[in-house]
Protein backbone atom coordinates (compact mmCIF):
# COMPACT_ATOMS: atom_id res chain seq x y z
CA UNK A 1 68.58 135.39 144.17
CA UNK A 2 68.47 136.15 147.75
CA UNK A 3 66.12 135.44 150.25
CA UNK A 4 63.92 138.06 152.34
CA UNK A 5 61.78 138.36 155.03
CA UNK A 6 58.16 138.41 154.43
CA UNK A 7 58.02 141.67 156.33
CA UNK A 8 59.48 143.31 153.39
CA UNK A 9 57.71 141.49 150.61
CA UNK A 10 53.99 142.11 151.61
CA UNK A 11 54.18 146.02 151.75
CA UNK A 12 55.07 145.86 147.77
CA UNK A 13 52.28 143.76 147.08
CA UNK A 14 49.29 146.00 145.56
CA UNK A 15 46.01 146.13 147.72
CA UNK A 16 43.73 143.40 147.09
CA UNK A 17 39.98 145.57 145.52
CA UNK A 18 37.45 145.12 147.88
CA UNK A 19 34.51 143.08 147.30
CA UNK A 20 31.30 144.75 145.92
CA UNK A 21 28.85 142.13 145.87
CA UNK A 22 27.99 139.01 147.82
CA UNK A 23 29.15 136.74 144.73
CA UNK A 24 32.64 138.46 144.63
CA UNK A 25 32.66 137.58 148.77
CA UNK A 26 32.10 134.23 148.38
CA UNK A 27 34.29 133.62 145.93
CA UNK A 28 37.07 135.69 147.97
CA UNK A 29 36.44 133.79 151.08
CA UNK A 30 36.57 130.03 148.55
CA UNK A 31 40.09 131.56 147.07
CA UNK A 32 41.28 132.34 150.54
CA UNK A 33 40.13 128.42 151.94
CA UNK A 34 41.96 126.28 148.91
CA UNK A 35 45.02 128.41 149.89
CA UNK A 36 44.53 126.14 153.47
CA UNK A 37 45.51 122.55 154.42
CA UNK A 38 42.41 119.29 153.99
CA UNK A 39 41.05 118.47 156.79
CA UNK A 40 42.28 114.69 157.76
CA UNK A 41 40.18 112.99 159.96
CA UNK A 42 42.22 110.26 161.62
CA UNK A 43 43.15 108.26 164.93
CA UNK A 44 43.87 110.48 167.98
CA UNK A 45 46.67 107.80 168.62
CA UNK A 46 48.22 108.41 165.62
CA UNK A 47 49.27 111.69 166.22
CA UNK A 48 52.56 112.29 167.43
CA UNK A 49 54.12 115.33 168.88
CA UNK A 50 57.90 116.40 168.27
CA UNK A 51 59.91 117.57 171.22
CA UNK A 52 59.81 120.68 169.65
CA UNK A 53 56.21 120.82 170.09
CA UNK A 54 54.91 120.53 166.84
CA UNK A 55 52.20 118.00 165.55
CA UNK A 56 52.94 115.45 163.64
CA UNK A 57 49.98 114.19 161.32
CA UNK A 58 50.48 110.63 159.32
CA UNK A 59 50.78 111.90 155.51
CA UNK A 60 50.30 115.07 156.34
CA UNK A 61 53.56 116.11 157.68
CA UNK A 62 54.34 118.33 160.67
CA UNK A 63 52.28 121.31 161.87
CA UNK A 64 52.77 124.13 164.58
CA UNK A 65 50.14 125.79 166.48
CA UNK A 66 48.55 129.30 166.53
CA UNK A 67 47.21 130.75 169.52
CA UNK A 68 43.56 129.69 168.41
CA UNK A 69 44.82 126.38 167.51
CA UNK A 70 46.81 126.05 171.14
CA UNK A 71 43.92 126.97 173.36
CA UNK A 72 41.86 124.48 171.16
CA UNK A 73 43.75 121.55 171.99
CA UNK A 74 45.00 122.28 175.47
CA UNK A 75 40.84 122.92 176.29
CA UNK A 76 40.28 119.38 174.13
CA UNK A 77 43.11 117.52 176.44
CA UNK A 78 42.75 119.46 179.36
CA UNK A 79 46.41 120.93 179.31
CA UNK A 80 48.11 124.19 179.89
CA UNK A 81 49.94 124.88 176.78
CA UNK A 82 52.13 127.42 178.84
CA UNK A 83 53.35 124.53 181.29
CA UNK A 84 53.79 122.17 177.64
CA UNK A 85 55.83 124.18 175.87
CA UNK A 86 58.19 124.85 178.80
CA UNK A 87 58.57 121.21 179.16
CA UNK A 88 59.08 120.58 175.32
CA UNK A 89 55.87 118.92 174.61
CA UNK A 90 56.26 115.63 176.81
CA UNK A 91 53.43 117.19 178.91
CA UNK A 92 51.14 117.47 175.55
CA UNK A 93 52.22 113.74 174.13
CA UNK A 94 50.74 112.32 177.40
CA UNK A 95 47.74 114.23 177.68
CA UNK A 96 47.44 113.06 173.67
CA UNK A 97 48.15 109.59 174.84
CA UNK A 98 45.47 109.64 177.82
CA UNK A 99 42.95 110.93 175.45
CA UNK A 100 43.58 108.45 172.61
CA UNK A 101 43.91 105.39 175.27
């Protein structure tokens, strides 16, 4: 077995059908959430951030950003991502650690 790129899986996957009522919706949109992480709700402190920029949740494991994830957190800390990720996060872990404090 050999390993591909996603790129060249997806375009053999069939179509998914199209919902054609409001129940088949909702249960499309509560397949497509149990496909995503829990929420954990736990102590800003806690949080760590690798110095490749990725966040580290306790018993959760490590997590990178999207861009709608990014801006959320830089607006929440009052950071510019840009300036973080040249840096290598050490920007972002004391913003966390201001915020936590």
């Amino acid at each position: 077995m050999s390993l591909q790129h996603i790129s060249q899986t997806l375009p053999k996957l069939p179509p998914a059908p199209m919902p054609t009522s409001l129940h088949e919706l909702a249960s499309h949109f509560e397949s497509v959430e149990a496909l995503e992480n829990e929420d954990a709700v736990v102590w800003a402190k806690s949080l760590r951030f690798t110095p490749e920029g990725l966040l580290e949740v306790p018993d959760r494991g490590r997590f990178a950003f999207n861009p709608w994830s990014r801006s959320q957190l830089a607006l929440t800390l009052g950071v510019k991502f840009d300036r973080v990720q040249i840096q290598h996060g050490r920007e972002l872990i004391a913003a966390l650690e201001r915020f936590a404090a």
